[in-house]
PDB file of N, CA and C in Angstrom:
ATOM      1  N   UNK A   1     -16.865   7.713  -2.660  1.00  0.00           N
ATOM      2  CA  UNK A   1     -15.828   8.066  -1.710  1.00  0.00           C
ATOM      3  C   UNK A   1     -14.486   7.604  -2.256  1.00  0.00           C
ATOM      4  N   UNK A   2     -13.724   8.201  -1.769  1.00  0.00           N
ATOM      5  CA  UNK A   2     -12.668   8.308  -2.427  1.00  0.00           C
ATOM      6  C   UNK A   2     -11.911   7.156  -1.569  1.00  0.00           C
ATOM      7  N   UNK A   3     -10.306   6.307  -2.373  1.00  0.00           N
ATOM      8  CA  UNK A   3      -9.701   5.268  -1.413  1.00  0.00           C
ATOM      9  C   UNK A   3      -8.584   5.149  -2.440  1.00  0.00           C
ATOM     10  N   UNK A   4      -7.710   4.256  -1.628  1.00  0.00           N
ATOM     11  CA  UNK A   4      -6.700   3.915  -2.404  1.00  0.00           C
ATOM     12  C   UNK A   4      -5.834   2.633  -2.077  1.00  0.00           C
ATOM     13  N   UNK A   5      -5.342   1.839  -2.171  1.00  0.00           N
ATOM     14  CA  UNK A   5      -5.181   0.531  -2.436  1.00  0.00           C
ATOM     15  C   UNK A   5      -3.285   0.544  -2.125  1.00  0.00           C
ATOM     16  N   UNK A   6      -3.085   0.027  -1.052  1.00  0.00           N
ATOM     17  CA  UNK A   6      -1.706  -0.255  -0.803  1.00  0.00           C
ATOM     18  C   UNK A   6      -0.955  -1.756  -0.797  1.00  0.00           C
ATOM     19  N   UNK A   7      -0.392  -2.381  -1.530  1.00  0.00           N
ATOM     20  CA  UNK A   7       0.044  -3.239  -1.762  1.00  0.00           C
ATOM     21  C   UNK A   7       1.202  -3.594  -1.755  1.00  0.00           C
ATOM     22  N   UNK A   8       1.938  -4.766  -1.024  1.00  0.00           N
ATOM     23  CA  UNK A   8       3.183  -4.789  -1.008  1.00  0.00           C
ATOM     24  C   UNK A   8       4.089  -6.330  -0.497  1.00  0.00           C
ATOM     25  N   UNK A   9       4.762  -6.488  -0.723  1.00  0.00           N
ATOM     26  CA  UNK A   9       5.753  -8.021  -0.858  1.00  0.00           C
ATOM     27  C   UNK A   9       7.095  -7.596   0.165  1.00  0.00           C
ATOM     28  N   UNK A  10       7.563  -8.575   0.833  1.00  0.00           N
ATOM     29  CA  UNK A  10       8.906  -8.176   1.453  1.00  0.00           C
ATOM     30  C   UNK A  10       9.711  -9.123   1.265  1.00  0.00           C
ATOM     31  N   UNK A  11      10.835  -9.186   1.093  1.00  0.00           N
ATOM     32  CA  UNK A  11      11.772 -10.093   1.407  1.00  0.00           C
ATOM     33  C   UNK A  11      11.459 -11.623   2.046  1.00  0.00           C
ATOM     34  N   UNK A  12      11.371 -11.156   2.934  1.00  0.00           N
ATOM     35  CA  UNK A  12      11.229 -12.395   3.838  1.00  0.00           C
ATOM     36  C   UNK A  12      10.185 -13.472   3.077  1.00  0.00           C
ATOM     37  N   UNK A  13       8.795 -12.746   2.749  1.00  0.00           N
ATOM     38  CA  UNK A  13       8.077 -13.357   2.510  1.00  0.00           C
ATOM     39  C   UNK A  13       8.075 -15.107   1.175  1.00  0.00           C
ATOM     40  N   UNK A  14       9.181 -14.539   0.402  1.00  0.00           N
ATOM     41  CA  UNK A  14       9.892 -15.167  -0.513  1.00  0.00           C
ATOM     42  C   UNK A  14       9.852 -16.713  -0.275  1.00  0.00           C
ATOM     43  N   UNK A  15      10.088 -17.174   0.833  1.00  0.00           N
ATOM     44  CA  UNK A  15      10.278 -18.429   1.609  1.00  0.00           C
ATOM     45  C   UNK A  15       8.820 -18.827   1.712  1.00  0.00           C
ATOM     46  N   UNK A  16       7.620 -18.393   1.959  1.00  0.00           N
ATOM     47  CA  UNK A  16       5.895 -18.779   2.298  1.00  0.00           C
ATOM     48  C   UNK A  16       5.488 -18.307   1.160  1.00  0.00           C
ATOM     49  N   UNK A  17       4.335 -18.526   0.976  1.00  0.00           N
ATOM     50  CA  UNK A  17       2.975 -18.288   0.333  1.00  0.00           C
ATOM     51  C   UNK A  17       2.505 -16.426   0.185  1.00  0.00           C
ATOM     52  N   UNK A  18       2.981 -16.004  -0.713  1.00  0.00           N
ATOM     53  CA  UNK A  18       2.785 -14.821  -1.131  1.00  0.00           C
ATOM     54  C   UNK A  18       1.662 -14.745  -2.373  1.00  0.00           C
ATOM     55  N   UNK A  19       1.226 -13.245  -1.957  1.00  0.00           N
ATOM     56  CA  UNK A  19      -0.060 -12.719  -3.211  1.00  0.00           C
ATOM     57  C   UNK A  19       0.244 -12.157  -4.142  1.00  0.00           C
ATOM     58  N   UNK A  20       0.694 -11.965  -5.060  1.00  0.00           N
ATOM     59  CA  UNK A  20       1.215 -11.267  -6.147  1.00  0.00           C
ATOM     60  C   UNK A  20       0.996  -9.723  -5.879  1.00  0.00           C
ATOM     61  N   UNK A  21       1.565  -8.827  -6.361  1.00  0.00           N
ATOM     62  CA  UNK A  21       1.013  -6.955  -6.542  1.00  0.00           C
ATOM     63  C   UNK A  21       0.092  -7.303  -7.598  1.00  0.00           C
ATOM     64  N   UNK A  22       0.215  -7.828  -8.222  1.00  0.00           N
ATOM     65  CA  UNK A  22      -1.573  -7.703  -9.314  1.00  0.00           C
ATOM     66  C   UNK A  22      -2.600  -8.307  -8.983  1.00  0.00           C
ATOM     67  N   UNK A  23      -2.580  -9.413  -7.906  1.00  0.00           N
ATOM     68  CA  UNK A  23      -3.539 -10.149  -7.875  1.00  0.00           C
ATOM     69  C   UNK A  23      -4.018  -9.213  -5.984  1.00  0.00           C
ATOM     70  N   UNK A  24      -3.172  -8.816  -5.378  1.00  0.00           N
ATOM     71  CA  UNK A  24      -3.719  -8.028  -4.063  1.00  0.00           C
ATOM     72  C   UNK A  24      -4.408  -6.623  -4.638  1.00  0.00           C
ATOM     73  N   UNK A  25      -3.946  -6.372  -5.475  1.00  0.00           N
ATOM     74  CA  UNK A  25      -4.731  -5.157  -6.688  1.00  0.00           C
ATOM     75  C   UNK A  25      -5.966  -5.130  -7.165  1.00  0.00           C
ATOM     76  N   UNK A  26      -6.074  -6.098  -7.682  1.00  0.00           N
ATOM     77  CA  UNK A  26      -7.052  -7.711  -7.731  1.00  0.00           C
ATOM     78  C   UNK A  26      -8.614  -7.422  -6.734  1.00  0.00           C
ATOM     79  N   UNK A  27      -7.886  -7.872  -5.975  1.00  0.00           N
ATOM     80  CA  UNK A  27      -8.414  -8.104  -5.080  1.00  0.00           C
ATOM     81  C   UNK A  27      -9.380  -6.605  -3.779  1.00  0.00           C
ATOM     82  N   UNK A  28      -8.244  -6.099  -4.197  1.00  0.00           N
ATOM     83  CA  UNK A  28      -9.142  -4.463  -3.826  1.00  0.00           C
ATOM     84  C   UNK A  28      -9.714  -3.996  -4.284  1.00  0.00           C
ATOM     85  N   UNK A  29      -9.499  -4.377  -5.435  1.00  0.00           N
ATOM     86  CA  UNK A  29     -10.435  -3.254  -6.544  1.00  0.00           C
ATOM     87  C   UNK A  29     -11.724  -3.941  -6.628  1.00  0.00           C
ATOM     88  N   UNK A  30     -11.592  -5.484  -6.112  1.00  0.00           N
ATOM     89  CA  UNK A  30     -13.307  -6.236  -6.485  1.00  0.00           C
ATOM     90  C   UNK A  30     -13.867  -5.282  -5.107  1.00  0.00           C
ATOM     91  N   UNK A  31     -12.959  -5.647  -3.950  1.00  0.00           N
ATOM     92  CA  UNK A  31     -13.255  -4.725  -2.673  1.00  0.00           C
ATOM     93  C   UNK A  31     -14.164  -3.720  -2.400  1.00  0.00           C
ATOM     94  N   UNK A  32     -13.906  -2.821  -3.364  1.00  0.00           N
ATOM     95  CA  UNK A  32     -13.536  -1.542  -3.086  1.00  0.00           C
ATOM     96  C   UNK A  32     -15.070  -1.335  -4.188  1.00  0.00           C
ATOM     97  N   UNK A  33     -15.506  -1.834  -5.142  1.00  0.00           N
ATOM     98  CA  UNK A  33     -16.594  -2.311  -6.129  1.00  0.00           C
ATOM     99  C   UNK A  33     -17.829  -2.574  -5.642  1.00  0.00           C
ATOM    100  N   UNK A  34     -17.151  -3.531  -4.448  1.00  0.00           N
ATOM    101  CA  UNK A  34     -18.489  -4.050  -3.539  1.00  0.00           C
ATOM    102  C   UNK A  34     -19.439  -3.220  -2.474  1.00  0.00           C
ATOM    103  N   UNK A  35     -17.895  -1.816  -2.550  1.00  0.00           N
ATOM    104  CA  UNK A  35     -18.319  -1.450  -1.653  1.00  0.00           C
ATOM    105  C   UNK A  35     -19.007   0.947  -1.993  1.00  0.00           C
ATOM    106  N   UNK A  36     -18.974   0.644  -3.507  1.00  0.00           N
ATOM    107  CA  UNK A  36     -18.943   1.782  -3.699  1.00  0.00           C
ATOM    108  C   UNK A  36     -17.906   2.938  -3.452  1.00  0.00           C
ATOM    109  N   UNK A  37     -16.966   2.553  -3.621  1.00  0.00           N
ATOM    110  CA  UNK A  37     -15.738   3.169  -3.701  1.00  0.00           C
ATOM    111  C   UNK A  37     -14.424   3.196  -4.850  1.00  0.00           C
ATOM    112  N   UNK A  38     -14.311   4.776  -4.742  1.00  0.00           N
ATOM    113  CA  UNK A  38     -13.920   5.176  -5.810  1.00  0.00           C
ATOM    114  C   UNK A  38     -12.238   4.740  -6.051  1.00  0.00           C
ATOM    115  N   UNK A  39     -11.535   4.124  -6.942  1.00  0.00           N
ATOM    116  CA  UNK A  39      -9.869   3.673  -6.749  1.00  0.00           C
ATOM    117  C   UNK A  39      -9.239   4.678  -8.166  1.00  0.00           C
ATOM    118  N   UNK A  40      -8.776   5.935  -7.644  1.00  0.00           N
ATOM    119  CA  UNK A  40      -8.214   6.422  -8.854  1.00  0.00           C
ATOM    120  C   UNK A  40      -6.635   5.565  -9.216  1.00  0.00           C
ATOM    121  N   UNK A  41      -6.568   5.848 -10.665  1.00  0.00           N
ATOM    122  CA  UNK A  41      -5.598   4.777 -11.088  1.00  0.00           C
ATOM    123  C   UNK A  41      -4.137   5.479 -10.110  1.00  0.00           C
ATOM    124  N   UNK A  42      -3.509   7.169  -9.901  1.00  0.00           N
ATOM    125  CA  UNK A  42      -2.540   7.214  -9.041  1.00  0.00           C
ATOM    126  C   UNK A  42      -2.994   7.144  -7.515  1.00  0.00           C
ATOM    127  N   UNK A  43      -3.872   6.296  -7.259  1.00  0.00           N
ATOM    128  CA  UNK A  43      -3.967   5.749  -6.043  1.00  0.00           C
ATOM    129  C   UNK A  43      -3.689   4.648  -5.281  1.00  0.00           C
ATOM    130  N   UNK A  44      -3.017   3.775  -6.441  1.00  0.00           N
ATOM    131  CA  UNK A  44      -2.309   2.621  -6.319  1.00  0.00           C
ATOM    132  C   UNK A  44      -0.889   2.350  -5.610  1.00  0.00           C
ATOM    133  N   UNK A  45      -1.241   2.463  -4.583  1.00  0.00           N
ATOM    134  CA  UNK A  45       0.790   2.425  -3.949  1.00  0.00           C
ATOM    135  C   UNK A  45       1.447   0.854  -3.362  1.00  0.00           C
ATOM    136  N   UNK A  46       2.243   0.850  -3.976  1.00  0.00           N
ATOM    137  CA  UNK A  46       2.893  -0.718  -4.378  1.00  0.00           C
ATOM    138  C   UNK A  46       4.286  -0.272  -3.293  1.00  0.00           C
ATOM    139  N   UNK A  47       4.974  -1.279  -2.445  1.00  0.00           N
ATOM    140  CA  UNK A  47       6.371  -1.183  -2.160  1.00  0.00           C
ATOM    141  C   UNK A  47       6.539  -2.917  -2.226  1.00  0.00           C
ATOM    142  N   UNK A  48       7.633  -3.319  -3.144  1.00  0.00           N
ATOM    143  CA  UNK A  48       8.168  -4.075  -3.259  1.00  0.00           C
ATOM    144  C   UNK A  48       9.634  -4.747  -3.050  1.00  0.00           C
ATOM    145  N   UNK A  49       9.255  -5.496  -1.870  1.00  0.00           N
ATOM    146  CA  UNK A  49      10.735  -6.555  -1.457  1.00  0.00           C
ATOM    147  C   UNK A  49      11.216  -5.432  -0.517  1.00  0.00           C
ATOM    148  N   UNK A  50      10.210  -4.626   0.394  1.00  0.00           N
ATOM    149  CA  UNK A  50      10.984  -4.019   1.430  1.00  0.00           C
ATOM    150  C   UNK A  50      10.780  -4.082   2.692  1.00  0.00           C
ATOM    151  N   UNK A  51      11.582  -4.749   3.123  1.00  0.00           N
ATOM    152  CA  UNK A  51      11.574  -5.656   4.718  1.00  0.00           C
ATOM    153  C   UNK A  51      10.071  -4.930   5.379  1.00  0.00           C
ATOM    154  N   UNK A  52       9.183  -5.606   6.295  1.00  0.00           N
ATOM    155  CA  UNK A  52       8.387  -4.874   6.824  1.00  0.00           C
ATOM    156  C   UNK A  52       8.856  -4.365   8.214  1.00  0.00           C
ATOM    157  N   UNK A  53       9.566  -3.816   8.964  1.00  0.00           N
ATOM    158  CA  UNK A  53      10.179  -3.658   9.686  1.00  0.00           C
ATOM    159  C   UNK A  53      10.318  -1.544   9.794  1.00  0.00           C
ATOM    160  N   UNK A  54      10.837  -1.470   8.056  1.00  0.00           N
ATOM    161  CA  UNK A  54      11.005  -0.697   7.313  1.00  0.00           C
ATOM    162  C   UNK A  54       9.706   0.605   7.844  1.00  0.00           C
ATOM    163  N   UNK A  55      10.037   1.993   8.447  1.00  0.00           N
ATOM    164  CA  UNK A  55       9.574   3.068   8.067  1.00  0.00           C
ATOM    165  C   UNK A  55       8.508   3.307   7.054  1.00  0.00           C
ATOM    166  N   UNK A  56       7.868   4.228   6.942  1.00  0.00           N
ATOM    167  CA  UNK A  56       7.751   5.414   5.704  1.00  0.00           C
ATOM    168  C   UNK A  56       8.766   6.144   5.413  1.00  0.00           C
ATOM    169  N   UNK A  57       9.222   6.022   4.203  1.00  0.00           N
ATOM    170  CA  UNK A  57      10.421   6.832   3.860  1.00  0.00           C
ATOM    171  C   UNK A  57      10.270   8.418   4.706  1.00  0.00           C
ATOM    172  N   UNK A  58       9.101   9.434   4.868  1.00  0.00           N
ATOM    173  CA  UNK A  58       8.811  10.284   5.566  1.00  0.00           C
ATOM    174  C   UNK A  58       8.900  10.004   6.842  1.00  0.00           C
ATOM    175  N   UNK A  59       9.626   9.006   7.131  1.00  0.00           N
ATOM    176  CA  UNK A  59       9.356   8.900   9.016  1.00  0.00           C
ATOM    177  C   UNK A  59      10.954   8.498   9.200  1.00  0.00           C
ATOM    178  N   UNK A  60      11.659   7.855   8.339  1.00  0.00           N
ATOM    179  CA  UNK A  60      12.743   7.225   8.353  1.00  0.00           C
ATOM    180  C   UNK A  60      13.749   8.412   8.619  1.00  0.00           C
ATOM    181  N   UNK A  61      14.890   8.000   9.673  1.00  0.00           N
ATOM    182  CA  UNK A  61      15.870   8.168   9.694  1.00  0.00           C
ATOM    183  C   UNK A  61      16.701   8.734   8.353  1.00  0.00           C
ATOM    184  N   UNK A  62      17.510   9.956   8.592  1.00  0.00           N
ATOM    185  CA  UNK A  62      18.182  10.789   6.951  1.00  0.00           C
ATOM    186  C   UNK A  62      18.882   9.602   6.677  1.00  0.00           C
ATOM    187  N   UNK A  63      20.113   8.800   6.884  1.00  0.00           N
ATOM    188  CA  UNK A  63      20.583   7.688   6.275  1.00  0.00           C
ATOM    189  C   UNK A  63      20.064   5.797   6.868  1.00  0.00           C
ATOM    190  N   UNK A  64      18.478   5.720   7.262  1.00  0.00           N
ATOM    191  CA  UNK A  64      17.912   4.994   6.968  1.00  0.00           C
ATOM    192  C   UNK A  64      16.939   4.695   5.405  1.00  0.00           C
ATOM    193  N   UNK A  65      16.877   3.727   4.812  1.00  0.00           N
ATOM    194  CA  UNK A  65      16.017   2.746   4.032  1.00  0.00           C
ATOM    195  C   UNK A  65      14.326   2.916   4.667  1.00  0.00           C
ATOM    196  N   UNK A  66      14.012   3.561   3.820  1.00  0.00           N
ATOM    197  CA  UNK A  66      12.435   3.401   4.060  1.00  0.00           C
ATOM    198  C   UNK A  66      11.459   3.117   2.931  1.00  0.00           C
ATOM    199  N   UNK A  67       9.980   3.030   3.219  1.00  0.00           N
ATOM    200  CA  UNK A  67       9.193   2.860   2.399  1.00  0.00           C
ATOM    201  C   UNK A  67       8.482   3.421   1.398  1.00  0.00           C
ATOM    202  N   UNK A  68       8.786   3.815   0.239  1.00  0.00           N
ATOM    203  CA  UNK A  68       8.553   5.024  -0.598  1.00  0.00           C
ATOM    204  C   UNK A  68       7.186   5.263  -0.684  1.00  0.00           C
ATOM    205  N   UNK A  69       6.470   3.981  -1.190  1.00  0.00           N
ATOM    206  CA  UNK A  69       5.191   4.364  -1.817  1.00  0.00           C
ATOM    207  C   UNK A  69       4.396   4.267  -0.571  1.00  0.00           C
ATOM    208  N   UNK A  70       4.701   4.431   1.116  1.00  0.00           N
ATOM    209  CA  UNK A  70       4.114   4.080   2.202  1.00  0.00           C
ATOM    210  C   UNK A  70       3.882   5.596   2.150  1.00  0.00           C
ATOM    211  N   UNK A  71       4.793   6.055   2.569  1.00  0.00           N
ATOM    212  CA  UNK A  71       4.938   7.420   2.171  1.00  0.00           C
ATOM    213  C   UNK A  71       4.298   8.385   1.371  1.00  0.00           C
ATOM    214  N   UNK A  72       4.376   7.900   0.414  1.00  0.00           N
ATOM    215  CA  UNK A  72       3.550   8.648  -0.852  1.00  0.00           C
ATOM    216  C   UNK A  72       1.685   8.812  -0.454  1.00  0.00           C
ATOM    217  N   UNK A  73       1.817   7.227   0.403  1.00  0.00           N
ATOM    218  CA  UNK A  73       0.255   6.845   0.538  1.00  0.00           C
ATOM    219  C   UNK A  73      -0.141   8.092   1.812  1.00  0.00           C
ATOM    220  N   UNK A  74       0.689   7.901   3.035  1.00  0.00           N
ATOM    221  CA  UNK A  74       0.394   8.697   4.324  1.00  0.00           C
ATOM    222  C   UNK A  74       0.118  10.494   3.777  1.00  0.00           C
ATOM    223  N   UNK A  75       1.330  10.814   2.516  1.00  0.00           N
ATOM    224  CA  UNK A  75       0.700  12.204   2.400  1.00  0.00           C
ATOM    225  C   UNK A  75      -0.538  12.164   1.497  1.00  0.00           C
ATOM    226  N   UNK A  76      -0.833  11.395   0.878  1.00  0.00           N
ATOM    227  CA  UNK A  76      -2.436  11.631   0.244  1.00  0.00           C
ATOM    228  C   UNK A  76      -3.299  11.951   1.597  1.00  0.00           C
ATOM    229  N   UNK A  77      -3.146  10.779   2.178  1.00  0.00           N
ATOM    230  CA  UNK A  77      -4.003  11.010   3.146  1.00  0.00           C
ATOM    231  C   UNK A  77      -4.167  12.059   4.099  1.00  0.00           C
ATOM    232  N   UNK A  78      -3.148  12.435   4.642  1.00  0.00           N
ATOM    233  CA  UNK A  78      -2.909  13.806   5.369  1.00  0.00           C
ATOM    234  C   UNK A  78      -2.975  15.460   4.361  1.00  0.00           C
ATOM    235  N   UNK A  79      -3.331  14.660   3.191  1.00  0.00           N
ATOM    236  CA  UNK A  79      -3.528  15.876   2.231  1.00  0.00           C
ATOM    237  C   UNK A  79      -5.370  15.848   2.494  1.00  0.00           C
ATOM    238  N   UNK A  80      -5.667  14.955   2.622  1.00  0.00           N
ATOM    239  CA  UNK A  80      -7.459  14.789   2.518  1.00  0.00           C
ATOM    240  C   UNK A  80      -7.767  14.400   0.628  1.00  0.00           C
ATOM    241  N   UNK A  81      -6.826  13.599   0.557  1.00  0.00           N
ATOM    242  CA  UNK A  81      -7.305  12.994  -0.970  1.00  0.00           C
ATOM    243  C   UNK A  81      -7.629  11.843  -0.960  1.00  0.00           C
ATOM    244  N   UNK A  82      -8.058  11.359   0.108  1.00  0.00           N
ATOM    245  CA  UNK A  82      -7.961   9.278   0.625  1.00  0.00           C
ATOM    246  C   UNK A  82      -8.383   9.488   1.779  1.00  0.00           C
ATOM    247  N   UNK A  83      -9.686   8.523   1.591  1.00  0.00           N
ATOM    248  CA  UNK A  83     -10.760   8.482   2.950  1.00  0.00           C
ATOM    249  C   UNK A  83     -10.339   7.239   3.212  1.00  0.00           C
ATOM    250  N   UNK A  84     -10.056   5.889   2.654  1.00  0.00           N
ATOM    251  CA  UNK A  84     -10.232   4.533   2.772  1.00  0.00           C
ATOM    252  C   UNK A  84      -8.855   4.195   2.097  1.00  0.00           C
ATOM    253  N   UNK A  85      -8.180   3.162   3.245  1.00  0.00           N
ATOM    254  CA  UNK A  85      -7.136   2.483   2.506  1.00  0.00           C
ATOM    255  C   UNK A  85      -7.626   1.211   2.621  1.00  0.00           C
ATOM    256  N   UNK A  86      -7.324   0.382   1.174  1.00  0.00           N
ATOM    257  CA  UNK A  86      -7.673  -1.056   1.383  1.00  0.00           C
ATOM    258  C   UNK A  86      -5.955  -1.794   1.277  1.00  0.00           C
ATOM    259  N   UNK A  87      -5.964  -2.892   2.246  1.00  0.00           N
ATOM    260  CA  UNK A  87      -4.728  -3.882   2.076  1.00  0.00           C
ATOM    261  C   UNK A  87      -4.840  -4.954   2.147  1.00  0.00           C
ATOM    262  N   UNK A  88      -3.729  -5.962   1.926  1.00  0.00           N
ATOM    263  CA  UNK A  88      -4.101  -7.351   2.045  1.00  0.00           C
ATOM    264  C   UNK A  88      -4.176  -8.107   3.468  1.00  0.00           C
ATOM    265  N   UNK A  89      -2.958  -7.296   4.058  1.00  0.00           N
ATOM    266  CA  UNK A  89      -3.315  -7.753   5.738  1.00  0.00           C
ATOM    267  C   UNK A  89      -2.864  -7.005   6.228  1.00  0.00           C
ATOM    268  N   UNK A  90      -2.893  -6.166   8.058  1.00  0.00           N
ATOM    269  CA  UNK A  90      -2.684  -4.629   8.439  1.00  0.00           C
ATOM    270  C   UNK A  90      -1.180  -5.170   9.124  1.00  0.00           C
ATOM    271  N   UNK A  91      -0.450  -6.230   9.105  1.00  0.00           N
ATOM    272  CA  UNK A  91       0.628  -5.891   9.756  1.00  0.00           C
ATOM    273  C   UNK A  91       1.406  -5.203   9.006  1.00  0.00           C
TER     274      UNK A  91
END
């Protein structure tokens, strides 16, 4: 089955205890191993240092800041190319 792996850092987080993008990568892919599921390599969607607060760039406001690769991820999925998203935590 098919999945894909969303990973991402914000701003804020800078100040606490953060997971790296390679090591939450890491970490899905053992996931995702355990669980018979397939991680194609452009299935990897990373947004980095963007407030979580922040849209999908596809949902955002024309002169709002949004989330690119959130975006990128929601149309796989609404394409039917991504059954399973794995993340590090759902807020």
């Amino acid at each position: 089955m098919n999945a894909c792996i969303y990973a991402r850092t914000c701003q804020q987080e800078k100040r606490h205890h953060t997971t790296s993008i390679p090591r939450q990568v890491e970490i899905a892919r053992e996931l995702a191993a355990e669980h018979n599921l397939t991680i194609q390599p452009d299935h990897i969607f990373t947004d980095i240092e963007y407030p979580g607060h922040l849209h999908p760039t596809c949902w955002a406001l024309e002169d709002e800041e949004g989330r690119p690769a959130l975006a990128a991820l929601i149309h796989e999925i609404e394409a039917g190319h991504v059954k399973r998203v794995i993340v590090r935590r759902i807020e």
